[in-house]
PDB file of N, CA and C in Angstrom:
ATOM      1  N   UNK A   1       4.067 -13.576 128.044  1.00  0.00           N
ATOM      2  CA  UNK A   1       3.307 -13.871 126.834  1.00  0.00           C
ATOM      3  C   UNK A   1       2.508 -15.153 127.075  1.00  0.00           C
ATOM      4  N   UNK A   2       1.182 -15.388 126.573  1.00  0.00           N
ATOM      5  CA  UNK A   2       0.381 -16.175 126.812  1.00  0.00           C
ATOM      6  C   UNK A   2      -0.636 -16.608 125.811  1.00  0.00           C
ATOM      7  N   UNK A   3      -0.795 -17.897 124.883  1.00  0.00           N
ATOM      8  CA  UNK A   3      -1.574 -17.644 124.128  1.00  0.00           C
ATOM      9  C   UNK A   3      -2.751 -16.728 124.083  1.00  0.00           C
ATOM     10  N   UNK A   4      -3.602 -16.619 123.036  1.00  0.00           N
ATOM     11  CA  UNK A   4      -5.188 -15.928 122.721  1.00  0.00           C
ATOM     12  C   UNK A   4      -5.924 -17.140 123.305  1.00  0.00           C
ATOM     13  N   UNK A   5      -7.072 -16.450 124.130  1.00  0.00           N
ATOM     14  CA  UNK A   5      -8.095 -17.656 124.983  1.00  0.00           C
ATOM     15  C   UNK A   5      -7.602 -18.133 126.478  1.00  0.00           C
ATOM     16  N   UNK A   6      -6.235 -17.936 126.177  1.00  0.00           N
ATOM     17  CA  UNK A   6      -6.092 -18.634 127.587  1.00  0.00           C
ATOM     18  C   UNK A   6      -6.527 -18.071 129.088  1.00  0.00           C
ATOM     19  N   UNK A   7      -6.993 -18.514 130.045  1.00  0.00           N
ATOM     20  CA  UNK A   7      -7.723 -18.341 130.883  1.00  0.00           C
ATOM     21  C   UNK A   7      -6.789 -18.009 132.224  1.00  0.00           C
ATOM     22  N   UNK A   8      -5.683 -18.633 132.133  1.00  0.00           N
ATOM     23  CA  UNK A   8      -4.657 -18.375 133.244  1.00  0.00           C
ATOM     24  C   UNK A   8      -3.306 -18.536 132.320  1.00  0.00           C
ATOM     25  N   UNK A   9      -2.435 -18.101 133.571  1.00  0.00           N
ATOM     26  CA  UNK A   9      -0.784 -17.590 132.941  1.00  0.00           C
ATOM     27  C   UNK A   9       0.023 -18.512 134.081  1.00  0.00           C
ATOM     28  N   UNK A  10       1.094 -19.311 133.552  1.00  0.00           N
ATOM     29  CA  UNK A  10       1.977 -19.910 134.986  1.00  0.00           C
ATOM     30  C   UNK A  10       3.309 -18.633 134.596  1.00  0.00           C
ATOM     31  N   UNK A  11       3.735 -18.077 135.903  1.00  0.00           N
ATOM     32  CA  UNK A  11       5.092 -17.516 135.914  1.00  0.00           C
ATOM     33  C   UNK A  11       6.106 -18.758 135.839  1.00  0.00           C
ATOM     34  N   UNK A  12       6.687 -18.376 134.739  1.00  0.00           N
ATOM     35  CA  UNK A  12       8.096 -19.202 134.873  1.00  0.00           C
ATOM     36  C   UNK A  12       9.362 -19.023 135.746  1.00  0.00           C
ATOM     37  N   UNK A  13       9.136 -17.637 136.479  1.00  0.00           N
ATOM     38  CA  UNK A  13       9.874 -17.661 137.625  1.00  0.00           C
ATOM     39  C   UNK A  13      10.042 -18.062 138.806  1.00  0.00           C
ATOM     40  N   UNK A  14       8.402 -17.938 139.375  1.00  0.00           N
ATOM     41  CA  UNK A  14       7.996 -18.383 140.836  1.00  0.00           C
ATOM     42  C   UNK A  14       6.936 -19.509 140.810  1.00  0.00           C
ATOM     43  N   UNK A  15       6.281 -19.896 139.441  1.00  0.00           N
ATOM     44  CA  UNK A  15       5.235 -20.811 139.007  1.00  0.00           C
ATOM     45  C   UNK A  15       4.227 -19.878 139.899  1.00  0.00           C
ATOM     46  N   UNK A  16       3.833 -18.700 139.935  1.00  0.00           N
ATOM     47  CA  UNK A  16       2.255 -18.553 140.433  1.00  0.00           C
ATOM     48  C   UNK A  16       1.559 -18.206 139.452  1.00  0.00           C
ATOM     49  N   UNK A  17       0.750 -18.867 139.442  1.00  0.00           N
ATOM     50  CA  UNK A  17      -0.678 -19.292 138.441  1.00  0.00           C
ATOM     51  C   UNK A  17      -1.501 -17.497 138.533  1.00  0.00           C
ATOM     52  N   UNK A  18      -1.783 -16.679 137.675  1.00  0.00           N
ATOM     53  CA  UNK A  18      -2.386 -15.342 137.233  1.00  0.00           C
ATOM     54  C   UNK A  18      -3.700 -15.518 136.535  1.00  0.00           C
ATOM     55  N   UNK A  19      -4.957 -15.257 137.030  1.00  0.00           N
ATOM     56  CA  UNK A  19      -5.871 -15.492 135.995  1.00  0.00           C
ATOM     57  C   UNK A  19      -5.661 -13.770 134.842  1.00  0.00           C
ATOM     58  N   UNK A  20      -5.808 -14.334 133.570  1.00  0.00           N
ATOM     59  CA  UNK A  20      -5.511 -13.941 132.488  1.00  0.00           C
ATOM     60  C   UNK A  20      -6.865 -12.795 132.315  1.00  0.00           C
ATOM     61  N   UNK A  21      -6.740 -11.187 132.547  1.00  0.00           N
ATOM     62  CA  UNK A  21      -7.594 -10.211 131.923  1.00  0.00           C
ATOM     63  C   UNK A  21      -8.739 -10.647 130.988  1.00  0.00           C
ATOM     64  N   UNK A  22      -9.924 -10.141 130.778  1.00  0.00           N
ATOM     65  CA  UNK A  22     -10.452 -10.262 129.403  1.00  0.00           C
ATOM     66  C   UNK A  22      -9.868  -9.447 128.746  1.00  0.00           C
ATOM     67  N   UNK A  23      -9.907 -10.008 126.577  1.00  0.00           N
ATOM     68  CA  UNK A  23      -9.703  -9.132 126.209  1.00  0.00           C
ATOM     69  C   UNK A  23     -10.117  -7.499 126.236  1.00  0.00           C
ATOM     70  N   UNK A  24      -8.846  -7.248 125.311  1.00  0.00           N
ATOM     71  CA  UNK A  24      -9.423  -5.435 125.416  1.00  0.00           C
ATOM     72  C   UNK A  24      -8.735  -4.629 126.823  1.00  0.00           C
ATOM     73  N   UNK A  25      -8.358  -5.335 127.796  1.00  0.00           N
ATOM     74  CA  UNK A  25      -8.491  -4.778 129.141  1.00  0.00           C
ATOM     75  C   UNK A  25      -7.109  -4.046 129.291  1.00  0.00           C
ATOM     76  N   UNK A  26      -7.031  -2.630 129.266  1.00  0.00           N
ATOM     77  CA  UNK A  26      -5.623  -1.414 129.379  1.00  0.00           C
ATOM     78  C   UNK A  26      -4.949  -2.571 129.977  1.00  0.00           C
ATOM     79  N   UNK A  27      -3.817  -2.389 129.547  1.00  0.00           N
ATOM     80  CA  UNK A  27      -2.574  -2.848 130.838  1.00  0.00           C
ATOM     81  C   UNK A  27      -1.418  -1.810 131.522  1.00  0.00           C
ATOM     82  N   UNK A  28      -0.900  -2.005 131.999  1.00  0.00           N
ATOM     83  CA  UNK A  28       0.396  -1.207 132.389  1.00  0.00           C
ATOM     84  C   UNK A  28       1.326  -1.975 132.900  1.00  0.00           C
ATOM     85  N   UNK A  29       2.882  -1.404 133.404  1.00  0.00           N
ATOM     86  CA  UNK A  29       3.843  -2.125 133.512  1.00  0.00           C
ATOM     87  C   UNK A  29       4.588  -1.177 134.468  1.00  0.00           C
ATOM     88  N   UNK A  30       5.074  -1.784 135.673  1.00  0.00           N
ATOM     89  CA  UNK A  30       6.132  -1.082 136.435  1.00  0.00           C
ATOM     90  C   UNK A  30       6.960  -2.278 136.961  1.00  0.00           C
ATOM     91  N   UNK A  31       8.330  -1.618 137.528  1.00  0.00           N
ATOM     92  CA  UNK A  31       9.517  -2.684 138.004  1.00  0.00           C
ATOM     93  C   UNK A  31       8.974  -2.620 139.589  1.00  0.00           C
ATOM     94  N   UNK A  32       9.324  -3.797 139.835  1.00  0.00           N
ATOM     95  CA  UNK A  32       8.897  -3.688 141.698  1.00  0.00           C
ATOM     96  C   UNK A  32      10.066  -3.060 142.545  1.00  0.00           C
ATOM     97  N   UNK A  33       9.757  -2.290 142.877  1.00  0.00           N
ATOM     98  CA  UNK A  33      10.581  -1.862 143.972  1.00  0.00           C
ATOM     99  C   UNK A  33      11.834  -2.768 144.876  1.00  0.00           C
ATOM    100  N   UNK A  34      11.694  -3.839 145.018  1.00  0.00           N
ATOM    101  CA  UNK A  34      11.990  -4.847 146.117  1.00  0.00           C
ATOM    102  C   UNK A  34      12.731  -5.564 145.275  1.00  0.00           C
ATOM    103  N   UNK A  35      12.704  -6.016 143.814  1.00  0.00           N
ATOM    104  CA  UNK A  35      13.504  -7.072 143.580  1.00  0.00           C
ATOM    105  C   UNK A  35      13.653  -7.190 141.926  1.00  0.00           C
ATOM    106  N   UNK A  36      13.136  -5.465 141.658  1.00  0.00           N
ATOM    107  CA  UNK A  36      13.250  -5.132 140.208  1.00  0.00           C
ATOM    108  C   UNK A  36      12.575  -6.075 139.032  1.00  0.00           C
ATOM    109  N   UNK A  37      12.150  -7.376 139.501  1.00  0.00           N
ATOM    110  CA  UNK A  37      11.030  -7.867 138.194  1.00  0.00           C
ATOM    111  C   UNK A  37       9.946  -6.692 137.520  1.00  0.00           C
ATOM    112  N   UNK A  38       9.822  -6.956 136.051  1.00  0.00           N
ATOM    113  CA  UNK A  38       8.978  -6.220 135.523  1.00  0.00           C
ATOM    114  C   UNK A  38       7.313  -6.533 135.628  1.00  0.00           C
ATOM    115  N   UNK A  39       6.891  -5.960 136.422  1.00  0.00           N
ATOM    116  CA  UNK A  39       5.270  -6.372 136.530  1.00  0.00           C
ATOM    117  C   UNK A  39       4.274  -5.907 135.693  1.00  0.00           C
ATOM    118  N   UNK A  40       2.877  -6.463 135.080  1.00  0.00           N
ATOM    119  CA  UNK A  40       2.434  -5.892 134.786  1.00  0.00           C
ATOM    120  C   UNK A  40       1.068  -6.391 135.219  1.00  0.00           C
ATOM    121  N   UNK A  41       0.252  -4.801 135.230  1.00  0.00           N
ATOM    122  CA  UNK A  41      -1.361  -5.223 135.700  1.00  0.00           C
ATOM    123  C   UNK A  41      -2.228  -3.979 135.174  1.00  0.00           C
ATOM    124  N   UNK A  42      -3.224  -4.132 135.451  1.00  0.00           N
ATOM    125  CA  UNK A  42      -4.598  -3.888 135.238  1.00  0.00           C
ATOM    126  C   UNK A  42      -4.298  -1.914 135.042  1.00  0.00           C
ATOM    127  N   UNK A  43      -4.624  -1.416 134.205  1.00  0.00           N
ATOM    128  CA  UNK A  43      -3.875  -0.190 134.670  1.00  0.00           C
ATOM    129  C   UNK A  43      -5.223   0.595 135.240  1.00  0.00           C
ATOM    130  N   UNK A  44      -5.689   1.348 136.057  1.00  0.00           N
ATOM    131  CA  UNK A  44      -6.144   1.543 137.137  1.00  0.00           C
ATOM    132  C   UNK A  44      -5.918   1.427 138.383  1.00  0.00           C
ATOM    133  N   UNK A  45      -5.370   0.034 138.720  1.00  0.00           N
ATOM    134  CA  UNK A  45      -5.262  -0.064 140.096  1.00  0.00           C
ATOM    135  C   UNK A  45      -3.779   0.918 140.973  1.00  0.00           C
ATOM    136  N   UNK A  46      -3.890   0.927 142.289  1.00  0.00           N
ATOM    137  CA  UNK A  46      -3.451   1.452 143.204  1.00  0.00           C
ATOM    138  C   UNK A  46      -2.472   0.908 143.517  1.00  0.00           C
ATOM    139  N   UNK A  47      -2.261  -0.058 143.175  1.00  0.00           N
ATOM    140  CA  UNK A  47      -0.964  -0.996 143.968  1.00  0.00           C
ATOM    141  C   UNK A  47      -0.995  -2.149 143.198  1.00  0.00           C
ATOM    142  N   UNK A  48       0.351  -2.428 143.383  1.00  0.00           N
ATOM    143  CA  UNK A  48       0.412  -3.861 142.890  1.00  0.00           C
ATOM    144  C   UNK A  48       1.574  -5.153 143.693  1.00  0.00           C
ATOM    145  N   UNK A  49       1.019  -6.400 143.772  1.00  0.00           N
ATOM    146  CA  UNK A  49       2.337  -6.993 145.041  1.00  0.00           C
ATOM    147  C   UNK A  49       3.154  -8.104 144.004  1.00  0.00           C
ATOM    148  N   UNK A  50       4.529  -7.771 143.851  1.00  0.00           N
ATOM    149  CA  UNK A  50       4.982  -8.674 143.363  1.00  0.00           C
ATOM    150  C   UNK A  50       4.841 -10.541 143.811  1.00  0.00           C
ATOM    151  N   UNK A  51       4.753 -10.994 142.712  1.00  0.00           N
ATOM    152  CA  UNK A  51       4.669 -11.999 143.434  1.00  0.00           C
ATOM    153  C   UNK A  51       5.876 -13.183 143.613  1.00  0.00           C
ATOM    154  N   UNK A  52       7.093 -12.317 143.159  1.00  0.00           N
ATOM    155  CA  UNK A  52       8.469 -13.279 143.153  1.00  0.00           C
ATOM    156  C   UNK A  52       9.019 -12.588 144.895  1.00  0.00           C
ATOM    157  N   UNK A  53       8.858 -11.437 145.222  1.00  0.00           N
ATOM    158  CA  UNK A  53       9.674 -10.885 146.595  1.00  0.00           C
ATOM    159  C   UNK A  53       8.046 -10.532 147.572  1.00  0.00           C
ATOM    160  N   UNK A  54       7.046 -10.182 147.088  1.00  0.00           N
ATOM    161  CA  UNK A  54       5.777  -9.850 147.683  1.00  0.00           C
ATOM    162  C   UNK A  54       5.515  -8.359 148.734  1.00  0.00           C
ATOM    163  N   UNK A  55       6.558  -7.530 147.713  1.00  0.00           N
ATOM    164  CA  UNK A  55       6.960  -6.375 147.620  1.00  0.00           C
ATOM    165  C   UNK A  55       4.960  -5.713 147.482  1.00  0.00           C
ATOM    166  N   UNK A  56       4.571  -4.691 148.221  1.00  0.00           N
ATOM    167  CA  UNK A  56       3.312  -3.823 147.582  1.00  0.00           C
ATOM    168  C   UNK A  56       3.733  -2.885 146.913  1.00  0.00           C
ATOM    169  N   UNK A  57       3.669  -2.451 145.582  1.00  0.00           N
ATOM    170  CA  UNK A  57       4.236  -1.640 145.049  1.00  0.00           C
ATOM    171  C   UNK A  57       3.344  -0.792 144.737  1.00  0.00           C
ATOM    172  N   UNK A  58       3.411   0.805 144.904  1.00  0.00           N
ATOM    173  CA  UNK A  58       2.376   1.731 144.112  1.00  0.00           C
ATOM    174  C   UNK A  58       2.140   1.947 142.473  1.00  0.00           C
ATOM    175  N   UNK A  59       1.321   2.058 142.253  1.00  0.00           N
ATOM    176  CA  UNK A  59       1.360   2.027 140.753  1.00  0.00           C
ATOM    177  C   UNK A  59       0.374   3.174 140.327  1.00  0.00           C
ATOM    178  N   UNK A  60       1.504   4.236 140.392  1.00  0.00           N
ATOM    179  CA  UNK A  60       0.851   5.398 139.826  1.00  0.00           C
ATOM    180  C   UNK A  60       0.561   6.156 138.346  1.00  0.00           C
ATOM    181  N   UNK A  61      -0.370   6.770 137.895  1.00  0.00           N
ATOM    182  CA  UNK A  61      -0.379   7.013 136.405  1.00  0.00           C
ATOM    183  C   UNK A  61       0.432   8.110 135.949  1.00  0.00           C
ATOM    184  N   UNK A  62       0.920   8.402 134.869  1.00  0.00           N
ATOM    185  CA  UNK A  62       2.331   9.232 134.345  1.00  0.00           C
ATOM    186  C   UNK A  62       1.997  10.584 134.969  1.00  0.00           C
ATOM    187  N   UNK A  63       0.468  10.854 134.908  1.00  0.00           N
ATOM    188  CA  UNK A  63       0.494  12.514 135.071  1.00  0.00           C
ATOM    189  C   UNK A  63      -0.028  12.593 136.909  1.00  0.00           C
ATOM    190  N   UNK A  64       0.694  11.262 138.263  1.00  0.00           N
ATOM    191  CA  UNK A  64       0.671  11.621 139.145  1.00  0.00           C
ATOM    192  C   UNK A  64       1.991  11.429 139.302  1.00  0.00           C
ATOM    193  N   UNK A  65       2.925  11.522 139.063  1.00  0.00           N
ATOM    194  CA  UNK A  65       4.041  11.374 139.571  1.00  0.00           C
ATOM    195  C   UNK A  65       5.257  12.888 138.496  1.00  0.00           C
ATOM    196  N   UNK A  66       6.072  12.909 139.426  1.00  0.00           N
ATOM    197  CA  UNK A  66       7.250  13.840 139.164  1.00  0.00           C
ATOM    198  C   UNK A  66       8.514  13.363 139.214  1.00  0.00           C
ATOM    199  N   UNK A  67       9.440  14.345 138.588  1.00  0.00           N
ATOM    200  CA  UNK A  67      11.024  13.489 139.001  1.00  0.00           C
ATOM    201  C   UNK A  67      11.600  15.142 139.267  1.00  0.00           C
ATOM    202  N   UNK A  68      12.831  14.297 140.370  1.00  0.00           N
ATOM    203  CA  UNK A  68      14.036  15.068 140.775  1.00  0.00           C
ATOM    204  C   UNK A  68      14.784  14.353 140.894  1.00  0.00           C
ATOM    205  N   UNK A  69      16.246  15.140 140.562  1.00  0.00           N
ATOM    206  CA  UNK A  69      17.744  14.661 140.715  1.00  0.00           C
ATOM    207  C   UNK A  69      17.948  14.619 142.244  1.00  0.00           C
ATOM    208  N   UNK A  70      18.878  13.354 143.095  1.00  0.00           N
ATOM    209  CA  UNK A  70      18.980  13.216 144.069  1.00  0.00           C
ATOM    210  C   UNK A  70      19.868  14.105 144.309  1.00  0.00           C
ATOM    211  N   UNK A  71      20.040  14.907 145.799  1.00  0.00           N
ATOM    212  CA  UNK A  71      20.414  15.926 145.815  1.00  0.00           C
ATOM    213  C   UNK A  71      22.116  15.660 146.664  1.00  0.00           C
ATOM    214  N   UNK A  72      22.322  14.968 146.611  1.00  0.00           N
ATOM    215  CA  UNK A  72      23.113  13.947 147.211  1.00  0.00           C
ATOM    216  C   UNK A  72      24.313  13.453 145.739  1.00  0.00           C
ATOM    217  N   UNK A  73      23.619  12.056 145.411  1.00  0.00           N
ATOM    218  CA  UNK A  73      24.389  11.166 144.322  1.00  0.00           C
ATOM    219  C   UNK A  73      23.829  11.648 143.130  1.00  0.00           C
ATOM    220  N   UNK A  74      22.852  13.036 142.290  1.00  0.00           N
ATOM    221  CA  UNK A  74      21.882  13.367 141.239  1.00  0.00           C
ATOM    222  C   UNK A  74      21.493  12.066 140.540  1.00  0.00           C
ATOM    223  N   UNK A  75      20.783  10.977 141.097  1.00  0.00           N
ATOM    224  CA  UNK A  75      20.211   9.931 140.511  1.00  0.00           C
ATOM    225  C   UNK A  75      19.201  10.645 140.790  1.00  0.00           C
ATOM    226  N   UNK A  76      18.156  10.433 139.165  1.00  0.00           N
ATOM    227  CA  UNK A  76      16.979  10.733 138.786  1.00  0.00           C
ATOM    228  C   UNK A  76      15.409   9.854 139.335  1.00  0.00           C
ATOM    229  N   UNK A  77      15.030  11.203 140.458  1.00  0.00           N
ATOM    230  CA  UNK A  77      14.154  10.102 141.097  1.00  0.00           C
ATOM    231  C   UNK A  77      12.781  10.007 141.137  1.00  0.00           C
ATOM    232  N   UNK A  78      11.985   9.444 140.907  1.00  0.00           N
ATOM    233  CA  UNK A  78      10.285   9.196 141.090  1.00  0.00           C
ATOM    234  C   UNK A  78       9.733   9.647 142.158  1.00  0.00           C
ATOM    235  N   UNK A  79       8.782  10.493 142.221  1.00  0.00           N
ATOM    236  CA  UNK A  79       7.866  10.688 143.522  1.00  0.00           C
ATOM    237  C   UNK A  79       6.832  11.025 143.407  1.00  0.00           C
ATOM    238  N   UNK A  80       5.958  10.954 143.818  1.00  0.00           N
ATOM    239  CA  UNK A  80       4.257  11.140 143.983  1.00  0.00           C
ATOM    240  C   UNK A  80       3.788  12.594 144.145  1.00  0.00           C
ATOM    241  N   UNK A  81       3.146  13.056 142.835  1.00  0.00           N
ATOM    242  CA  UNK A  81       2.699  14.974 143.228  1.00  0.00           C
ATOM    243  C   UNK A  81       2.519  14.842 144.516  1.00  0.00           C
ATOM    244  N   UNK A  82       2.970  15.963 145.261  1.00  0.00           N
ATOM    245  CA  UNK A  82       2.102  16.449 146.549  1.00  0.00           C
ATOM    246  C   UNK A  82       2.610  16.206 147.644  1.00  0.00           C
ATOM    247  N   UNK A  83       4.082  14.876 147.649  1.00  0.00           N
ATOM    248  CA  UNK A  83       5.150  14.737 148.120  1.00  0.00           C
ATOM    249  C   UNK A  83       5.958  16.040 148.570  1.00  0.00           C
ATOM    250  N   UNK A  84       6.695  15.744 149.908  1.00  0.00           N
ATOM    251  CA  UNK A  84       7.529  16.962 149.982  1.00  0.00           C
ATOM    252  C   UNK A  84       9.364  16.701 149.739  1.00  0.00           C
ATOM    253  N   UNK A  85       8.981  15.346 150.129  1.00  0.00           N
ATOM    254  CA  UNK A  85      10.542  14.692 149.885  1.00  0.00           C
ATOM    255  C   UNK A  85      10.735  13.606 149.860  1.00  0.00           C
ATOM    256  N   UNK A  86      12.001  13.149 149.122  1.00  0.00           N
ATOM    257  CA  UNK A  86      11.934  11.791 148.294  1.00  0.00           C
ATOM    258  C   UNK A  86      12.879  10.999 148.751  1.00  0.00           C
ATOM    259  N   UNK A  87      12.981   9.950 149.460  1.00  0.00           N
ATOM    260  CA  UNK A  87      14.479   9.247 149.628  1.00  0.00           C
ATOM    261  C   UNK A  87      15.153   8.766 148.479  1.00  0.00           C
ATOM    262  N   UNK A  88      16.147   8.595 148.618  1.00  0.00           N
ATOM    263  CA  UNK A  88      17.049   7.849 147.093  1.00  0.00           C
ATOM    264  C   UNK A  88      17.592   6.133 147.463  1.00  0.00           C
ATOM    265  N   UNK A  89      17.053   5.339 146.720  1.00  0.00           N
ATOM    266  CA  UNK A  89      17.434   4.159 146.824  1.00  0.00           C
ATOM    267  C   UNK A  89      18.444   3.959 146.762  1.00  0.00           C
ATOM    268  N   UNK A  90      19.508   5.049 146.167  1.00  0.00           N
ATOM    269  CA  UNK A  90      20.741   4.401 146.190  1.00  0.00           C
ATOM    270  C   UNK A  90      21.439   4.711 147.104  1.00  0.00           C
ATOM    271  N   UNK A  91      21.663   6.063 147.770  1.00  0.00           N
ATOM    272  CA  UNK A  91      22.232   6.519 149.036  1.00  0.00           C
ATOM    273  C   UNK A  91      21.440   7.049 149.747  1.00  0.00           C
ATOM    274  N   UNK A  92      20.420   6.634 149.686  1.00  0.00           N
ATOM    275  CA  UNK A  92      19.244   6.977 151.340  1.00  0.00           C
ATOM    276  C   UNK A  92      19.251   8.426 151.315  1.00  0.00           C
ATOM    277  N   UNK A  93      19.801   9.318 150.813  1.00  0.00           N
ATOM    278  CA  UNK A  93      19.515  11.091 150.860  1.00  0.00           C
ATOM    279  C   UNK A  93      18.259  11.123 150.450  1.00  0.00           C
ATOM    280  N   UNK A  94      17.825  12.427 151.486  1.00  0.00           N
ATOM    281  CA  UNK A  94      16.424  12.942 151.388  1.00  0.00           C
ATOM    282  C   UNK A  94      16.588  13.692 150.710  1.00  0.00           C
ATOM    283  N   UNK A  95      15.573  14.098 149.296  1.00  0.00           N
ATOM    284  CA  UNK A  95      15.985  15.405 148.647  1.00  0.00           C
ATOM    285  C   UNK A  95      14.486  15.973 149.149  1.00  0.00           C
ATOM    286  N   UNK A  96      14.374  17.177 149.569  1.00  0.00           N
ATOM    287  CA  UNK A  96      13.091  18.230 149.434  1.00  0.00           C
ATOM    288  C   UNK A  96      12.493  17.981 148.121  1.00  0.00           C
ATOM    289  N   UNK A  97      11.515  18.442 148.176  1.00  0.00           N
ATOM    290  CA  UNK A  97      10.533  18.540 146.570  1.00  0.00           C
ATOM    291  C   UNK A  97       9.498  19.698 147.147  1.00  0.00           C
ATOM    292  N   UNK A  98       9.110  20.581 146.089  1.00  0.00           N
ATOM    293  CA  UNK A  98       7.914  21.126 145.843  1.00  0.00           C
ATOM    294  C   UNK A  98       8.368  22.656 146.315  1.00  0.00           C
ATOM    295  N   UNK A  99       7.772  23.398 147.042  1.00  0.00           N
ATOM    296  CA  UNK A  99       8.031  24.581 147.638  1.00  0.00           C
ATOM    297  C   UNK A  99       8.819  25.176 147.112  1.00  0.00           C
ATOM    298  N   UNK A 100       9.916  25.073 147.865  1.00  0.00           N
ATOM    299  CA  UNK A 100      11.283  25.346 148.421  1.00  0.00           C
ATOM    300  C   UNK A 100      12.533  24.741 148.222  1.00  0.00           C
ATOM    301  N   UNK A 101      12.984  25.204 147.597  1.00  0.00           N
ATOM    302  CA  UNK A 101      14.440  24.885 147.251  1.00  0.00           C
ATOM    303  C   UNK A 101      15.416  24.469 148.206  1.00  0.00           C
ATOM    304  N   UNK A 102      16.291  23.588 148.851  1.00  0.00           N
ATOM    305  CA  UNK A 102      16.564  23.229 149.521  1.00  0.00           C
ATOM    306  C   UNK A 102      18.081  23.886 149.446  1.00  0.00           C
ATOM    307  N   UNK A 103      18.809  23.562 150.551  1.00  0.00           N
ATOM    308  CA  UNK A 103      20.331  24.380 150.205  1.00  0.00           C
ATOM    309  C   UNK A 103      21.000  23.239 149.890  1.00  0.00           C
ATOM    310  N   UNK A 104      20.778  21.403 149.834  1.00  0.00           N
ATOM    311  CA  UNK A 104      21.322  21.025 149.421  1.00  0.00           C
ATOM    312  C   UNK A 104      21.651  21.123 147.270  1.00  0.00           C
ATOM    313  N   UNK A 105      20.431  21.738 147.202  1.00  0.00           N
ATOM    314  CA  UNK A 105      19.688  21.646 145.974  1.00  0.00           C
ATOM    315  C   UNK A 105      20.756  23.080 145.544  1.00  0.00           C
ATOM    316  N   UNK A 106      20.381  23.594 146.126  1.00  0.00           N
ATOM    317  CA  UNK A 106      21.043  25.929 145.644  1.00  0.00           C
ATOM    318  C   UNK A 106      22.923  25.108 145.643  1.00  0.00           C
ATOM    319  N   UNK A 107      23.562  23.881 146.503  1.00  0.00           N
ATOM    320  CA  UNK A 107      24.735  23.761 146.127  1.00  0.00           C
ATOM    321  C   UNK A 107      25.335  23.178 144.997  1.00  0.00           C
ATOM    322  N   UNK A 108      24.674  22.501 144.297  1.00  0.00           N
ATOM    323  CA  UNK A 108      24.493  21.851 142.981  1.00  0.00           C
ATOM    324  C   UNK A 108      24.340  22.421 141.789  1.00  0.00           C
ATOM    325  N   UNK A 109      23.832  23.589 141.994  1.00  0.00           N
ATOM    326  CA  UNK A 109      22.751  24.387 141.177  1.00  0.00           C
ATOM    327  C   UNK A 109      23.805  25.557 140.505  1.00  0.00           C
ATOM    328  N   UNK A 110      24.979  25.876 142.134  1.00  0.00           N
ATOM    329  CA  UNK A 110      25.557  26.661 142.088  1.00  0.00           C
ATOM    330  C   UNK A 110      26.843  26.798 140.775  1.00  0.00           C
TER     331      UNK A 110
END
């Protein structure tokens, strides 16, 4: 949060200085990958780099991305249309996506 007018933002976490959007300007919000702070930026862009771990994070819009249950631990996971398979942050299992049903997937299912 930052007053109205103000021209720049200090993080109170890492102190890096943000010049402040004009008004009006979409925003969006994703967690960084690397060290889970909540980021937020410009919504359009392609990426975004945290600036507490300096993590590049993708920052995709709701209707490019999909979810599947990890096929492994079923933690619910994020991946990019057009992806074929997704690792899981929490136990590194690859789940398949798209096509083809995987047999880890048909044992779960079962």
């Amino acid at each position: 949060m930052y007053p109205v007018g103000a021209s720049s933002v200090c993080c109170a976490v890492c102190n890096a200085v943000t010049a402040v959007p004009p008004p009006g300007t979409e925003m969006a919000q994703l967690v960084c990958g690397g060290c889970h702070t909540l980021l937020m930026y410009i919504r359009g862009a392609t990426s975004v780099q945290c600036s507490c771990c300096h993590t590049v994070n993708l920052a995709l819009e709701a209707n490019q991305v999909a979810h599947v249950n990890c096929g492994n631990c079923r933690m619910l996971l994020m991946y990019q249309y057009g992806a074929r398979s997704v690792k899981c942050a929490v136990c590194n299992f690859v789940t398949s996506v798209g096509g083809s049903t995987s047999t880890t997937d048909m044992k779960f299912n079962s």
